[in-house]
N, C-alpha and C. Protein backbone atom coordinates (compact mmCIF):
# COMPACT_ATOMS: atom_id res chain seq x y z
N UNK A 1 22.43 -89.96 57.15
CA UNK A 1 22.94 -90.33 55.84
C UNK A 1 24.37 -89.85 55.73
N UNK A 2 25.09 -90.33 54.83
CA UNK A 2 26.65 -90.46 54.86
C UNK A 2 26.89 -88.79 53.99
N UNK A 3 27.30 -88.03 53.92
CA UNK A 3 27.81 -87.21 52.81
C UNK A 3 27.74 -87.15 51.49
N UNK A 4 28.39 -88.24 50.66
CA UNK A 4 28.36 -88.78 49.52
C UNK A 4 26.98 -88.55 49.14
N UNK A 5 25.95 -89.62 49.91
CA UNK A 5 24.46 -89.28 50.13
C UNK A 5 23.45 -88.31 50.12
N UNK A 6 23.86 -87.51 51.31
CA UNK A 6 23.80 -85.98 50.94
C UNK A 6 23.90 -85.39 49.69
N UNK A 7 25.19 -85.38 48.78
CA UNK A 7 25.64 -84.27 48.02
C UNK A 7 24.58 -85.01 46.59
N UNK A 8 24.77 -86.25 46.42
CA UNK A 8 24.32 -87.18 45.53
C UNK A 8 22.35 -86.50 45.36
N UNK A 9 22.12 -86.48 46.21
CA UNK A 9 20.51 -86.00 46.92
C UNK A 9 20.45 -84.63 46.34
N UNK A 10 21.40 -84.00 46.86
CA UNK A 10 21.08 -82.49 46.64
C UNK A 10 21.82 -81.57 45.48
N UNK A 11 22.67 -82.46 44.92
CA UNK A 11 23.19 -82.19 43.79
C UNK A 11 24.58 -81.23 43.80
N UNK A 12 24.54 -81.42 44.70
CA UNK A 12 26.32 -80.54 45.64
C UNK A 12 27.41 -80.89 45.78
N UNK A 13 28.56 -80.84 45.78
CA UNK A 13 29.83 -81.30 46.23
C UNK A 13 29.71 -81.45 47.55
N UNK A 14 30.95 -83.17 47.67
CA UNK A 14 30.75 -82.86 49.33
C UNK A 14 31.61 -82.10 49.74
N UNK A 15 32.79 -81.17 49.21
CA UNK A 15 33.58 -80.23 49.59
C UNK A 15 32.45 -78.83 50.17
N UNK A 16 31.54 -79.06 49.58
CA UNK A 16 30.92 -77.76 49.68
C UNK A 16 29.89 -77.89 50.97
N UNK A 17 29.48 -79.35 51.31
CA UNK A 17 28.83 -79.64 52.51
C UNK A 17 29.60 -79.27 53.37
N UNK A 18 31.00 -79.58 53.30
CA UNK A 18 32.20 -79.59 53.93
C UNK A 18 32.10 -78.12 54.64
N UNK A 19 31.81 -77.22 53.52
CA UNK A 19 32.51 -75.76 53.55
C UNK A 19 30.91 -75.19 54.37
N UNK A 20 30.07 -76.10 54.21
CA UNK A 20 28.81 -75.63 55.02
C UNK A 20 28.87 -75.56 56.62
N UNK A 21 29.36 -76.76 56.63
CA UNK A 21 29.73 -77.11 58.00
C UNK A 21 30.20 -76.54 58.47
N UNK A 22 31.44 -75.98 58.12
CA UNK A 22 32.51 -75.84 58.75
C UNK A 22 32.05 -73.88 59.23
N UNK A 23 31.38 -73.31 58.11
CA UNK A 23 30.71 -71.59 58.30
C UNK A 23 28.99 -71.78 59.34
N UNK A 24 28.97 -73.04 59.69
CA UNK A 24 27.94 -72.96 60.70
C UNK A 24 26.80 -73.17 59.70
N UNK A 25 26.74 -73.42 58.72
CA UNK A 25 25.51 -73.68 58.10
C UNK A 25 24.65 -74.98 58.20
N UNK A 26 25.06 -76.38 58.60
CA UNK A 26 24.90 -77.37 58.44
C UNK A 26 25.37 -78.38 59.59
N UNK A 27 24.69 -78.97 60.16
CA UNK A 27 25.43 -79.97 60.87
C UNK A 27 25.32 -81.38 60.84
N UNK A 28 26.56 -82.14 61.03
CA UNK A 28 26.59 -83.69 61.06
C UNK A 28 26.83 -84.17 62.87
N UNK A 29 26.64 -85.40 63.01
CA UNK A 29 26.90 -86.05 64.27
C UNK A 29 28.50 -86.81 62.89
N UNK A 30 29.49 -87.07 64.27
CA UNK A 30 30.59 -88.42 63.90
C UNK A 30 30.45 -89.73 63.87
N UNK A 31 30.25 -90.75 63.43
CA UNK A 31 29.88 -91.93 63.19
C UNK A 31 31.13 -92.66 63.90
N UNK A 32 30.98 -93.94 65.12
CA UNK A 32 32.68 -94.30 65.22
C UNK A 32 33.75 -93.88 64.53
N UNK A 33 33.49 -94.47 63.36
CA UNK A 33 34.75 -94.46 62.31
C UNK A 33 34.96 -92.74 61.74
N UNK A 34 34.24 -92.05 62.41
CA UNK A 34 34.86 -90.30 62.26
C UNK A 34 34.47 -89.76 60.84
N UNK A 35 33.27 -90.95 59.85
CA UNK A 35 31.97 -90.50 58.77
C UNK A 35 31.36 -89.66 59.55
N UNK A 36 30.91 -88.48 59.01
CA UNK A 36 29.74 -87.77 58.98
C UNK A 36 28.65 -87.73 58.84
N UNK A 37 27.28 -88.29 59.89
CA UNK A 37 25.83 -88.61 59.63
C UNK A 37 25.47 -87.76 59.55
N UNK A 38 24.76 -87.01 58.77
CA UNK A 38 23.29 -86.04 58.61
C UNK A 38 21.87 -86.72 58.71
N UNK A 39 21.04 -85.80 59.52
CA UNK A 39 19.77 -86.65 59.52
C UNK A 39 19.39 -85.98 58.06
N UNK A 40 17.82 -86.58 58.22
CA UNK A 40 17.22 -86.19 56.89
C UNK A 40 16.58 -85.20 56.54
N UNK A 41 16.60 -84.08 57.60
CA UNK A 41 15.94 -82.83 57.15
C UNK A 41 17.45 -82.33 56.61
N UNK A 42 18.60 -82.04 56.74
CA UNK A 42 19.65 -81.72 56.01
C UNK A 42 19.57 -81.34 54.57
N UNK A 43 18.80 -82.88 53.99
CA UNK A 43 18.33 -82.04 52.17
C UNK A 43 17.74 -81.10 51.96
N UNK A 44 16.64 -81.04 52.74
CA UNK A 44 15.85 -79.93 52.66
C UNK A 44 16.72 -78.77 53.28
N UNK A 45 17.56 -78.75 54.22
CA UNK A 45 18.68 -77.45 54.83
C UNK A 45 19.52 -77.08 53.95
N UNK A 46 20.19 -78.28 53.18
CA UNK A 46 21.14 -77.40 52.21
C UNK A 46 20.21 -76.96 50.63
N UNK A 47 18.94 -77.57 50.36
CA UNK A 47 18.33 -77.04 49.08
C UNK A 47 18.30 -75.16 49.58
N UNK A 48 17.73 -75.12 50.81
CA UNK A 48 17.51 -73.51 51.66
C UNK A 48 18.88 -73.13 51.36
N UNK A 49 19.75 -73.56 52.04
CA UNK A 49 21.38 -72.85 51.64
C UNK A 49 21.26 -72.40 50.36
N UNK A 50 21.28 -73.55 49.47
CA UNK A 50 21.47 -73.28 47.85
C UNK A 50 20.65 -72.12 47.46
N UNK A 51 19.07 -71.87 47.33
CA UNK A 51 18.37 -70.49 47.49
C UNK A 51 18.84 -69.57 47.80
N UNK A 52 19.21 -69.48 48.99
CA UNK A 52 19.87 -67.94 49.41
C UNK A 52 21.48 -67.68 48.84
N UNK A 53 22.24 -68.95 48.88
CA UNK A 53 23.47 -68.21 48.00
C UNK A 53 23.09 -68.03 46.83
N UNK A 54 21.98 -68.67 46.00
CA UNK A 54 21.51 -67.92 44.65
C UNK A 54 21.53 -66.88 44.56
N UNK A 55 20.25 -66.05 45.26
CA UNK A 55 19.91 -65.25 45.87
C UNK A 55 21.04 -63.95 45.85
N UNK A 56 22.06 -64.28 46.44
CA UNK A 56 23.43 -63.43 46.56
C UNK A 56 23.33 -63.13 48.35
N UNK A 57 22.94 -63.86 48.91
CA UNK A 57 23.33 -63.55 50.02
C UNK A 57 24.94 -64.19 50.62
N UNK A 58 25.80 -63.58 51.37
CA UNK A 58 26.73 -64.23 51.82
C UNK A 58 26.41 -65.48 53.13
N UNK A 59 27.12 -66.17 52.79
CA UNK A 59 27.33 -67.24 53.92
C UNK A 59 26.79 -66.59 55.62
N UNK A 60 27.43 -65.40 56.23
CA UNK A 60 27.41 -64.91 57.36
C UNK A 60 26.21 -64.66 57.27
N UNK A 61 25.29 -63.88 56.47
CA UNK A 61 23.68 -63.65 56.30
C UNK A 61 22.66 -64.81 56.49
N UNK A 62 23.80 -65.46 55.69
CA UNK A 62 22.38 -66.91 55.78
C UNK A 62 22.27 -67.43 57.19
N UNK A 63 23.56 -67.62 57.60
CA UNK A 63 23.63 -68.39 58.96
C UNK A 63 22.42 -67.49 59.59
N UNK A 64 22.27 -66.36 59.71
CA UNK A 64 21.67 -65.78 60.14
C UNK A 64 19.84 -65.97 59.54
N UNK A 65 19.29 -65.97 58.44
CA UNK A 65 18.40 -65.85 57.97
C UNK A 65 17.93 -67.38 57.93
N UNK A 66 18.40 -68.45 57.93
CA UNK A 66 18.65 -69.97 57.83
C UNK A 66 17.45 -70.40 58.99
N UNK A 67 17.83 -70.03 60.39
CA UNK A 67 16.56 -70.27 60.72
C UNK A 67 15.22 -69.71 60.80
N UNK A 68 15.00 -69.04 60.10
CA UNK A 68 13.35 -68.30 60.04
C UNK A 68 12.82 -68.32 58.18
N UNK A 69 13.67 -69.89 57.49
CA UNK A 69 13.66 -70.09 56.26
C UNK A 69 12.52 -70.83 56.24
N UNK A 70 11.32 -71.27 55.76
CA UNK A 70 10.40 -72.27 55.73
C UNK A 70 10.62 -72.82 54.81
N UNK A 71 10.14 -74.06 54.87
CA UNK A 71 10.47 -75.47 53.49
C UNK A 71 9.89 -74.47 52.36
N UNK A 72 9.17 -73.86 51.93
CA UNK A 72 8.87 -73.44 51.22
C UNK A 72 9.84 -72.26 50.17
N UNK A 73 10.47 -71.78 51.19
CA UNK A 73 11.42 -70.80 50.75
C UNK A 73 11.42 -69.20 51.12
N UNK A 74 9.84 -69.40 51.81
CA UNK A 74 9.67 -68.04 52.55
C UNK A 74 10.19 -68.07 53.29
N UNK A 75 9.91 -66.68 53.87
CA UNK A 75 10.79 -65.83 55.71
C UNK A 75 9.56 -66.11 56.52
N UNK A 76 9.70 -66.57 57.66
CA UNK A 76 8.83 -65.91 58.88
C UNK A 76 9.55 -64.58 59.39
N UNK A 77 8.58 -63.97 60.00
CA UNK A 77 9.61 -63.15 61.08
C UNK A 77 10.51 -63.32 61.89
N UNK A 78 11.46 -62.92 61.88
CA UNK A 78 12.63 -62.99 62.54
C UNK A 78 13.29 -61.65 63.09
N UNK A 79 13.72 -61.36 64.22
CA UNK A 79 14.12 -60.10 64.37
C UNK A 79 15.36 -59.77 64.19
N UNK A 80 15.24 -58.69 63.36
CA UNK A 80 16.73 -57.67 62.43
C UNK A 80 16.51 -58.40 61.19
N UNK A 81 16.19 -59.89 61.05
CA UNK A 81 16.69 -60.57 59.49
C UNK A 81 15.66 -59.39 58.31
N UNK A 82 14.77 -58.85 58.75
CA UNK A 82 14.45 -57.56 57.17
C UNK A 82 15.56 -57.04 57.09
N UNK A 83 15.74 -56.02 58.00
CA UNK A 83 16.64 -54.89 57.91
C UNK A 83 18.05 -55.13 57.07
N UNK A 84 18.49 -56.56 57.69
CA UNK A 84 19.47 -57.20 57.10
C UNK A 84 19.23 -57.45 55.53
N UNK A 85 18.45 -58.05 55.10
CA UNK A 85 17.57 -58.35 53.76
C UNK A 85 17.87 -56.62 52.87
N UNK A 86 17.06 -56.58 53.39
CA UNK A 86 16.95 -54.85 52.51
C UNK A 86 18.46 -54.36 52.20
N UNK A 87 19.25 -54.47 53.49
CA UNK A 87 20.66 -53.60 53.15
C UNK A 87 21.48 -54.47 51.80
N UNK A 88 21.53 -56.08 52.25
CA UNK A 88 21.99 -56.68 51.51
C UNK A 88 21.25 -56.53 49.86
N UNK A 89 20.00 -56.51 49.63
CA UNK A 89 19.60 -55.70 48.56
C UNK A 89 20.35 -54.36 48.18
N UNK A 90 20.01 -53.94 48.55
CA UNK A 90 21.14 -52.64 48.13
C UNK A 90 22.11 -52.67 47.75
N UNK A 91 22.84 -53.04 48.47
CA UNK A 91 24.26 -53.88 47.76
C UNK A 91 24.43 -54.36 46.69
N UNK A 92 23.11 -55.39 46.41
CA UNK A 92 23.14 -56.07 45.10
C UNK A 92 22.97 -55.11 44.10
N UNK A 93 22.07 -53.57 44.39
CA UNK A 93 21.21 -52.72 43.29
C UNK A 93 22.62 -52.43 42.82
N UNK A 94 24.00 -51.87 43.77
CA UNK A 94 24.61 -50.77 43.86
C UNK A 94 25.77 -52.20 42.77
N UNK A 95 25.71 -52.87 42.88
CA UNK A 95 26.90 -53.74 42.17
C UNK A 95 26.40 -53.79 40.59
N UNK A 96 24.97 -54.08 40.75
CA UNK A 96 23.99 -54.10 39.22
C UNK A 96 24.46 -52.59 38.40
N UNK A 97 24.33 -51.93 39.78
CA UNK A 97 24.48 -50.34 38.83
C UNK A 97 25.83 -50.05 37.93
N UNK A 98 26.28 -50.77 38.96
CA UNK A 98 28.10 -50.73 38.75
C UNK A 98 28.49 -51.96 37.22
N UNK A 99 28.32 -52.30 36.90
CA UNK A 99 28.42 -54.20 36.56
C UNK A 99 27.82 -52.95 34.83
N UNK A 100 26.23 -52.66 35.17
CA UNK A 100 25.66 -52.02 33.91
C UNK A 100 26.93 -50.93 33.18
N UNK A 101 27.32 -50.20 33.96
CA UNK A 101 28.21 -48.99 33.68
C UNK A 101 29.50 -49.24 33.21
N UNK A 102 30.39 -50.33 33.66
CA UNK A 102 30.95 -51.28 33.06
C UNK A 102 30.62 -52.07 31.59
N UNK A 103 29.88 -52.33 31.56
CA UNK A 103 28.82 -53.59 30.11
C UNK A 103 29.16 -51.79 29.24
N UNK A 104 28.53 -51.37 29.64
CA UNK A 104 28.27 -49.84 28.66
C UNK A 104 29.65 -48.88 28.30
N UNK A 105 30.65 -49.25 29.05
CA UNK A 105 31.75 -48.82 28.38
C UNK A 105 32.64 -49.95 27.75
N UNK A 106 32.57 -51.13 27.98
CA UNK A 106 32.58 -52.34 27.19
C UNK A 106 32.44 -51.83 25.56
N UNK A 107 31.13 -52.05 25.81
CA UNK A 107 30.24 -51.94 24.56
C UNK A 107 30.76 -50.55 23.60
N UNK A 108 30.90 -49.32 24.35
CA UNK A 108 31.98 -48.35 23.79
C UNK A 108 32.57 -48.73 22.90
N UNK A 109 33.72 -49.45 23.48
CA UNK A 109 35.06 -49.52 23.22
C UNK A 109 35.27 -50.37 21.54
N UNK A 110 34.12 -51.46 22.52
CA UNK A 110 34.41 -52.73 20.89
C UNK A 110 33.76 -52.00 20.00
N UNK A 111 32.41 -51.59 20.14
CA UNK A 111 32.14 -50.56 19.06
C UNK A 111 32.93 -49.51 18.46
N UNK A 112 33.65 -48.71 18.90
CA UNK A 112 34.63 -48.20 18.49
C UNK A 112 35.97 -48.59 17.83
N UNK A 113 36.50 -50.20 18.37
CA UNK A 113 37.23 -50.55 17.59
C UNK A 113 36.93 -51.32 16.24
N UNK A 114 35.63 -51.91 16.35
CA UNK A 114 35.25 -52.42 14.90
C UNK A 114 34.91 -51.45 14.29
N UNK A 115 34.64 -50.38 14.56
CA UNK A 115 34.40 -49.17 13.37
C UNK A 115 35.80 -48.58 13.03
N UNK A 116 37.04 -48.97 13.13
CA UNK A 116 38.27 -48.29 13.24
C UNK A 116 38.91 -49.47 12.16
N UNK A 117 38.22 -50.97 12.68
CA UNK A 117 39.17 -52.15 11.54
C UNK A 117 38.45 -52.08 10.44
């Protein structure tokens, strides 16, 4: 299927198929005319993409975690992809922690200035 096709299907930009491709996430064959064919498991490859960048994983992770993804959305086993999982969790706790502590001196401040106007 052509790109357009693709993105139309999966609800994506084709810049962003583009940007799949190009980080190893996705692949097309060249058509003569130098279009981009995707077969048809592709929808189902980039809906998996879309999950895990939800998710908060980076691009480099997924490439990595991408194949041991089942249509479903689970993991099989894969070796290192936990270890990887877990750290990248952490990350996320340690940004949440950060992000909260931020919101809470936010919240300070405007409180403090509407009690001042």
């Amino acid at each position: 299927m052509l790109i357009g096709e693709l993105a139309k299907r999966t609800g994506t930009s084709e810049r962003q198929l583009r940007h799949y491709e190009r980080v190893g996430l996705l692949t097309a064959r060249r058509r003569p005319n130098g279009y981009r064919d995707y077969d048809e498991d592709a929808e189902q490859t980039v809906r998996k993409i879309r999950t895990l960048l939800a998710a908060g994983l980076p691009t480099s992770l997924i490439r990595q975690v991408l194949p041991c993804t089942l249509d479903d959305g689970s993991l099989q086993p894969c070796p290192g992809v936990l270890e990887k999982l877990h750290a990248q969790l952490a990350r996320l706790d340690q940004r949440a922690a950060e992000l909260a502590q931020a919101r809470q001196v936010l919240h300070r401040a405007i409180t403090a200035t509407e009690r001042a106007v």
